[in-house]
PDB file of N, CA and C in Angstrom:
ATOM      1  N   UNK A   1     107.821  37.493  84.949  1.00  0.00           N
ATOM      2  CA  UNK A   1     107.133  37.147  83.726  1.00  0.00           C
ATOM      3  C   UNK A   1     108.152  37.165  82.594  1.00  0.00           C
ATOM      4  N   UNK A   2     107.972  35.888  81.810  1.00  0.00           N
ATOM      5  CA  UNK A   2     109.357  35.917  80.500  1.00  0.00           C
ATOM      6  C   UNK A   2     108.629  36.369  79.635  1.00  0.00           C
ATOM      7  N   UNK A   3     109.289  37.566  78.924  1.00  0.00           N
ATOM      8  CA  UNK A   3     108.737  38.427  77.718  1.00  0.00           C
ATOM      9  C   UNK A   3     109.310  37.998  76.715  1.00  0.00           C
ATOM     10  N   UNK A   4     109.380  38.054  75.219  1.00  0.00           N
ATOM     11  CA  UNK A   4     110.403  38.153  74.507  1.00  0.00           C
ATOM     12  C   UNK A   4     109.747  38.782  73.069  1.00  0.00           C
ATOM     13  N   UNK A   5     110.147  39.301  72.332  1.00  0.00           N
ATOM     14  CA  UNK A   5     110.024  39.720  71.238  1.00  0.00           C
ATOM     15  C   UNK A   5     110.481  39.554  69.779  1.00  0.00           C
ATOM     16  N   UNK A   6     109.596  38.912  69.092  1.00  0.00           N
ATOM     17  CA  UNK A   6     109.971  38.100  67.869  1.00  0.00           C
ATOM     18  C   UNK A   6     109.551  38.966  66.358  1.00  0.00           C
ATOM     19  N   UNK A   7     110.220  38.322  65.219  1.00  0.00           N
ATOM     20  CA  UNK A   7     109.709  38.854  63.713  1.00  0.00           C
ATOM     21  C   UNK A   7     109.118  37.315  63.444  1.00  0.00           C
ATOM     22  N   UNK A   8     108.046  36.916  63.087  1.00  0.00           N
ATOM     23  CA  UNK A   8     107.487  35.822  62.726  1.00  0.00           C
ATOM     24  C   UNK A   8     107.909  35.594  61.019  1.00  0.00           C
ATOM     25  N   UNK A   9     108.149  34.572  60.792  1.00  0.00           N
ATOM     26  CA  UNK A   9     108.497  34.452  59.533  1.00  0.00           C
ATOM     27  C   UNK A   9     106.807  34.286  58.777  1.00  0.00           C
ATOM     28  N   UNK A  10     106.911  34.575  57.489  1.00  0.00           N
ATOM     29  CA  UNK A  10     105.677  34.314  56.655  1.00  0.00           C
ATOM     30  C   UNK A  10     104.707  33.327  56.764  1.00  0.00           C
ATOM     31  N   UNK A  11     105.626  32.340  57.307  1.00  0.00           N
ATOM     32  CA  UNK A  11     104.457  30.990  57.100  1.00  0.00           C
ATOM     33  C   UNK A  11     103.635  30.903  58.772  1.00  0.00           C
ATOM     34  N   UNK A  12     103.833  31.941  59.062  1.00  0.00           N
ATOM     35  CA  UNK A  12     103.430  31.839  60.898  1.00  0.00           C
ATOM     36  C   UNK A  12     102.049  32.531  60.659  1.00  0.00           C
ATOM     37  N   UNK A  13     100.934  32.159  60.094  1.00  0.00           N
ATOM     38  CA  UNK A  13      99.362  32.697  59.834  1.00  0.00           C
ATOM     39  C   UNK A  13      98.818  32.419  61.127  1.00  0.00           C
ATOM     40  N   UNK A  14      98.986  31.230  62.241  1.00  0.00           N
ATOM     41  CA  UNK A  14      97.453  31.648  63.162  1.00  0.00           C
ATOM     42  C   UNK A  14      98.758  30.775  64.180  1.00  0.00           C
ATOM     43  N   UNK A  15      97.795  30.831  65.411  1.00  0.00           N
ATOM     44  CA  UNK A  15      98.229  30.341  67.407  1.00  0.00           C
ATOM     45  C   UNK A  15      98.814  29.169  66.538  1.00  0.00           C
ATOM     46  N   UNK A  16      98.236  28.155  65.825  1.00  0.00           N
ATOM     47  CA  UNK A  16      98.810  26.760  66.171  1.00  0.00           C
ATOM     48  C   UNK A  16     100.178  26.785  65.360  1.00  0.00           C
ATOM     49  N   UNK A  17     100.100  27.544  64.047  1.00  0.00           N
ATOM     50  CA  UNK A  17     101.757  27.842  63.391  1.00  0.00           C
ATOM     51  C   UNK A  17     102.463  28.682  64.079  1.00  0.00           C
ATOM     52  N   UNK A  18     102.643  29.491  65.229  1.00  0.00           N
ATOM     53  CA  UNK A  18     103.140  30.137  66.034  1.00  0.00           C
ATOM     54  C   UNK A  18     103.755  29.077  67.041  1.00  0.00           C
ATOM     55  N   UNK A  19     102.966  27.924  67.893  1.00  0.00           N
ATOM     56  CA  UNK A  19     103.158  26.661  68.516  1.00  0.00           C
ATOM     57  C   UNK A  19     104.157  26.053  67.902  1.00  0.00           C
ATOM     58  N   UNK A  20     104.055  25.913  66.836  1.00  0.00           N
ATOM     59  CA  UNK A  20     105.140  24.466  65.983  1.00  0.00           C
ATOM     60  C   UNK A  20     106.008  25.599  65.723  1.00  0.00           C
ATOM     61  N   UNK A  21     106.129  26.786  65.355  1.00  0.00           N
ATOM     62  CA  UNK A  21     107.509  27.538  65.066  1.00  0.00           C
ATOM     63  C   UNK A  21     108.431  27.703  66.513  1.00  0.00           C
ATOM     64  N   UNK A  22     107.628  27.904  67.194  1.00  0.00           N
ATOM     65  CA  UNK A  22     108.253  27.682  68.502  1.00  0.00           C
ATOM     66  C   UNK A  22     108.809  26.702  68.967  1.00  0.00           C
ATOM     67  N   UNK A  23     108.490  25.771  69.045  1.00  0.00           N
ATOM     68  CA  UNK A  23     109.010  24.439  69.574  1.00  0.00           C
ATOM     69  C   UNK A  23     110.212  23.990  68.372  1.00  0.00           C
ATOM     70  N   UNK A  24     110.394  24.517  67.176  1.00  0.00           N
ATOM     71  CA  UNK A  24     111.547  24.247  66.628  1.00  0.00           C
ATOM     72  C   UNK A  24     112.716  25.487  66.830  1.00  0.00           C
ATOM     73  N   UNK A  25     112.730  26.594  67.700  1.00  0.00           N
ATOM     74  CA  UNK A  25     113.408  27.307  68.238  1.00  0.00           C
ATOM     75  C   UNK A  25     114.528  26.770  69.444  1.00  0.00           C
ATOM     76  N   UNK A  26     114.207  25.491  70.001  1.00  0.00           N
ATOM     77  CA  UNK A  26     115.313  25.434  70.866  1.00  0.00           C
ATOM     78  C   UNK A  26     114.609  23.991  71.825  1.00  0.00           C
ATOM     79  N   UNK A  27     115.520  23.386  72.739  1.00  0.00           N
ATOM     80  CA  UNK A  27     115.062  22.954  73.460  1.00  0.00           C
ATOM     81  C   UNK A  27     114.291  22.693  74.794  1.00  0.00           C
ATOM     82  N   UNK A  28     114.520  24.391  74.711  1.00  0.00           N
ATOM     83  CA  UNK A  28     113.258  24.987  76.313  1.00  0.00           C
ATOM     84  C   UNK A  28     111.850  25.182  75.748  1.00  0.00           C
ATOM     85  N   UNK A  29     112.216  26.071  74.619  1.00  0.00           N
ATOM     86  CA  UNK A  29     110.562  25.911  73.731  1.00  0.00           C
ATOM     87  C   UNK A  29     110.150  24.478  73.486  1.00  0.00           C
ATOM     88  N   UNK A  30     110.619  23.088  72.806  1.00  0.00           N
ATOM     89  CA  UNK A  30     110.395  21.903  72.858  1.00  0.00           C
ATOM     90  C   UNK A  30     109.991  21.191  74.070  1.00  0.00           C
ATOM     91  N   UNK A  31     111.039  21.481  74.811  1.00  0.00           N
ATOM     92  CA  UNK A  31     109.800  20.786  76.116  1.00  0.00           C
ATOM     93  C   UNK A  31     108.672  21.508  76.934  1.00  0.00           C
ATOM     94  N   UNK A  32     108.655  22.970  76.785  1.00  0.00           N
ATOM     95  CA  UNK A  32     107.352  23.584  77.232  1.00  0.00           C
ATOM     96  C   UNK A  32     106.075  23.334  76.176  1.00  0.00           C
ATOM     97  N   UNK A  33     106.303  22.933  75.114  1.00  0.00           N
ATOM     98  CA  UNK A  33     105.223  23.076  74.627  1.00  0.00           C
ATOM     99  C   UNK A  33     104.783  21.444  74.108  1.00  0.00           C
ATOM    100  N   UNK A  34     105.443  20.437  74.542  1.00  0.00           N
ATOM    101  CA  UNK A  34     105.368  19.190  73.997  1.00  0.00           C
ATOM    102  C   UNK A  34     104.023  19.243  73.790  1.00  0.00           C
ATOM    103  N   UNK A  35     102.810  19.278  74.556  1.00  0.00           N
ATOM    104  CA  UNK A  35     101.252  18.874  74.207  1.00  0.00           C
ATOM    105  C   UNK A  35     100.970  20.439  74.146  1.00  0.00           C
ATOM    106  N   UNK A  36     101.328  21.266  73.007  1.00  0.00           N
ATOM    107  CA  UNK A  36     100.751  22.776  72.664  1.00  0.00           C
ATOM    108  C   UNK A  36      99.350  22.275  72.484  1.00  0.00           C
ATOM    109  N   UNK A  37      98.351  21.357  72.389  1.00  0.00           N
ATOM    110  CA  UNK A  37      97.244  21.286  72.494  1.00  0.00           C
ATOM    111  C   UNK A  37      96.210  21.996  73.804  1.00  0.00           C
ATOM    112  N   UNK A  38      97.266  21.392  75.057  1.00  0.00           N
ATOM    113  CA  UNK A  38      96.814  22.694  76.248  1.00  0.00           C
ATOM    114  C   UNK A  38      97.306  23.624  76.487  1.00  0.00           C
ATOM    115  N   UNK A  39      97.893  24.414  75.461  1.00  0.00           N
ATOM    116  CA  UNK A  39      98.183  25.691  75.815  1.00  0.00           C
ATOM    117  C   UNK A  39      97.329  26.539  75.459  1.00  0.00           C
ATOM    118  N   UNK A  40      96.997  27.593  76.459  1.00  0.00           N
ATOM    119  CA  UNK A  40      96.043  28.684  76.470  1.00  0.00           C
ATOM    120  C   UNK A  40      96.819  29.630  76.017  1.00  0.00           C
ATOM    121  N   UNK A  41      96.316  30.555  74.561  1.00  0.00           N
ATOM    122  CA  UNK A  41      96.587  31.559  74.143  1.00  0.00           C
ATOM    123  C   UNK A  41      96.007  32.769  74.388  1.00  0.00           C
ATOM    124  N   UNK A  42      95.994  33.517  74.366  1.00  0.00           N
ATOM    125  CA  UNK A  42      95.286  35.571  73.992  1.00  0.00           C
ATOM    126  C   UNK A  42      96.182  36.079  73.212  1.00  0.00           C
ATOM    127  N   UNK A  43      95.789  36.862  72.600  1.00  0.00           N
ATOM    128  CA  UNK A  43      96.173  37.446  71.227  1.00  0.00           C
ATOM    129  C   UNK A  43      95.431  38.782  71.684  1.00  0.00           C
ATOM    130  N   UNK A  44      96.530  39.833  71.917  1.00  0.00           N
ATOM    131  CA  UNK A  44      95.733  41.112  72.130  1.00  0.00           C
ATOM    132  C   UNK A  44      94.687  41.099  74.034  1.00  0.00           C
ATOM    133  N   UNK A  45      95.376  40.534  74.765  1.00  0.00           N
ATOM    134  CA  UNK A  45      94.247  40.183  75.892  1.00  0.00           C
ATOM    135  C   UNK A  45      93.168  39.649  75.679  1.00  0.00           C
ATOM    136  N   UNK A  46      92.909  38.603  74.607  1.00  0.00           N
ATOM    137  CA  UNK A  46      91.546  37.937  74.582  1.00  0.00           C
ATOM    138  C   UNK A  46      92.048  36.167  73.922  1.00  0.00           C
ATOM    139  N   UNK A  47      91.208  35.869  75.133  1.00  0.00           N
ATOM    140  CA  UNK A  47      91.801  33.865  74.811  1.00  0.00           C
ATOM    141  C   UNK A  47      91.135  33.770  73.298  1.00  0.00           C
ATOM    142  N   UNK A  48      91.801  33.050  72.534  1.00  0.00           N
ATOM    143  CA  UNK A  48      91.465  32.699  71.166  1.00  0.00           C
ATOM    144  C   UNK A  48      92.376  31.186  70.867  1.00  0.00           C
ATOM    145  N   UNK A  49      91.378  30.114  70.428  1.00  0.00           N
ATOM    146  CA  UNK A  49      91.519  28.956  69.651  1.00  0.00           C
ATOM    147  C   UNK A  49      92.957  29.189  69.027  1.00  0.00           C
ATOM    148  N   UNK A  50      93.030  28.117  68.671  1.00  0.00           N
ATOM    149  CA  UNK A  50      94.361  27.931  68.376  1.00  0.00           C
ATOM    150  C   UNK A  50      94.567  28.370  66.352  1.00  0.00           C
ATOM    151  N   UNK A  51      93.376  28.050  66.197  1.00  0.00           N
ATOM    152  CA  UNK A  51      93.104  28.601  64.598  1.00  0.00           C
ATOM    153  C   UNK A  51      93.285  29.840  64.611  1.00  0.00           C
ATOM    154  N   UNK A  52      92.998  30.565  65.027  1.00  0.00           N
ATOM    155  CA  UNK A  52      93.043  32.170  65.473  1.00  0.00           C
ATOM    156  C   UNK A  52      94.063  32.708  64.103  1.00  0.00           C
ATOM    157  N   UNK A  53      94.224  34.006  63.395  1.00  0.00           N
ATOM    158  CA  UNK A  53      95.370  34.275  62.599  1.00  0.00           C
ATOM    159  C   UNK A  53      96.110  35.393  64.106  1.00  0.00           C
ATOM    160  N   UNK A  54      97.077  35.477  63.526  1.00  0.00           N
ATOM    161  CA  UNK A  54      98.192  36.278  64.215  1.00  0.00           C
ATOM    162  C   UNK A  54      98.733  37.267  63.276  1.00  0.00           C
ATOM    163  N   UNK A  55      97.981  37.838  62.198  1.00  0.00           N
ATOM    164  CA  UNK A  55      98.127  38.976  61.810  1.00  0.00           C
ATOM    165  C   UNK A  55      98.051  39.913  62.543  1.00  0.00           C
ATOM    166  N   UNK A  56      98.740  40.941  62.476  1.00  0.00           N
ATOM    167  CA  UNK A  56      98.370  42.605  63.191  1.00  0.00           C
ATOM    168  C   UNK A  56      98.144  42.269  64.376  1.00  0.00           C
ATOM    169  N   UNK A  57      98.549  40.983  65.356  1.00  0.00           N
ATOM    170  CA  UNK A  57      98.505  41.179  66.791  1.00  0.00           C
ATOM    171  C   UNK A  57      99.801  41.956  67.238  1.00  0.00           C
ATOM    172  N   UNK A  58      99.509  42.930  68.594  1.00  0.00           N
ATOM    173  CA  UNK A  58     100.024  43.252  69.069  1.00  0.00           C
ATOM    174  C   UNK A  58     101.077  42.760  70.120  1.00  0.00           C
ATOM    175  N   UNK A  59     100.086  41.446  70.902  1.00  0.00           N
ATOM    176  CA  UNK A  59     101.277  40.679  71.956  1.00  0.00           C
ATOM    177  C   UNK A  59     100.291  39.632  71.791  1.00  0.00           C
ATOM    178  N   UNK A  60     100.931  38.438  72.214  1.00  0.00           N
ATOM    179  CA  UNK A  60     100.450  37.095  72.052  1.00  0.00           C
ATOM    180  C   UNK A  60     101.066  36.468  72.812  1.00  0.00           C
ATOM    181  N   UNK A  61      99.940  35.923  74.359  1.00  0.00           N
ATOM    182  CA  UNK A  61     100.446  35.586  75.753  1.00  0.00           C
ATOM    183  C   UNK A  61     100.010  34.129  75.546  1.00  0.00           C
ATOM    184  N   UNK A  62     100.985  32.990  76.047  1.00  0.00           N
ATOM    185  CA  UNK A  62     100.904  31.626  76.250  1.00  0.00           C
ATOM    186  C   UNK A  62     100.644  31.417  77.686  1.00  0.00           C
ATOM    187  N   UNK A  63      99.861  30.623  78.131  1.00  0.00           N
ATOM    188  CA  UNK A  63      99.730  30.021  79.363  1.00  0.00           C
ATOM    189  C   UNK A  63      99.525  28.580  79.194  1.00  0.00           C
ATOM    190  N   UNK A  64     100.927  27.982  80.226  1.00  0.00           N
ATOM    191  CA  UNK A  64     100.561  26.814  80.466  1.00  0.00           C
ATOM    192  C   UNK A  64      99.472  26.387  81.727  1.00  0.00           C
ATOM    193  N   UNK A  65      99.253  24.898  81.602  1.00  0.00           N
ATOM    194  CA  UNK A  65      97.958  24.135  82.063  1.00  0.00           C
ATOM    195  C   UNK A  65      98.465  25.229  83.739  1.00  0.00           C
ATOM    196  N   UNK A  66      97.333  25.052  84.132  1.00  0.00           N
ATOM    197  CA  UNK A  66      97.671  25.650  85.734  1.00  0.00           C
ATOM    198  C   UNK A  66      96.699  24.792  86.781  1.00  0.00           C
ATOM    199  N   UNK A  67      97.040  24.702  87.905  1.00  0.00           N
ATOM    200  CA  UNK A  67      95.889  23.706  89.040  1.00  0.00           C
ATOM    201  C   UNK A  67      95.960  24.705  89.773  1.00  0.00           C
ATOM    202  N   UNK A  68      94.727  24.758  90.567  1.00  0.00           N
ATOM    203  CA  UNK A  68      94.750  25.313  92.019  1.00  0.00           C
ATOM    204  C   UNK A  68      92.964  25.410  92.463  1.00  0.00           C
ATOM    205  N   UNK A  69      92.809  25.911  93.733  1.00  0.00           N
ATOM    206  CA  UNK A  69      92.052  25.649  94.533  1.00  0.00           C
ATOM    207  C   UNK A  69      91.308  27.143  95.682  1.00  0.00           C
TER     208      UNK A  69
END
């Protein structure tokens, strides 16, 4: 599991400004998140919309799309 641990700059208020700050971090963040529209967030172990704020969260887990059977 890739962990990493960040200081969010000010303008990072909710999941979807967390998404776009990310993807201007590098080019592994840019292509994992090209359609951040399907990415599944939790904030604190609980899935939350992408509006969500990211104040006072503790950890904030991304999951990409997944298939299976």
């Amino acid at each position: 599991m890739a962990e990493e641990e960040v200081e969010l700059p000010a303008g990072v208020t909710t999941v979807e400004d967390l998404l776009h700050w990310l993807k201007g971090r590098g080019e592994t963040y840019d292509m994992a998140l090209q359609a951040p529209e399907i990415i599944r967030v939790a904030i604190d172990h609980e899935h939350v919309d992408h509006s969500e704020p990211v104040a006072g969260a503790r950890e904030i887990a991304l999951f990409p799309p997944m298939t299976g059977g």
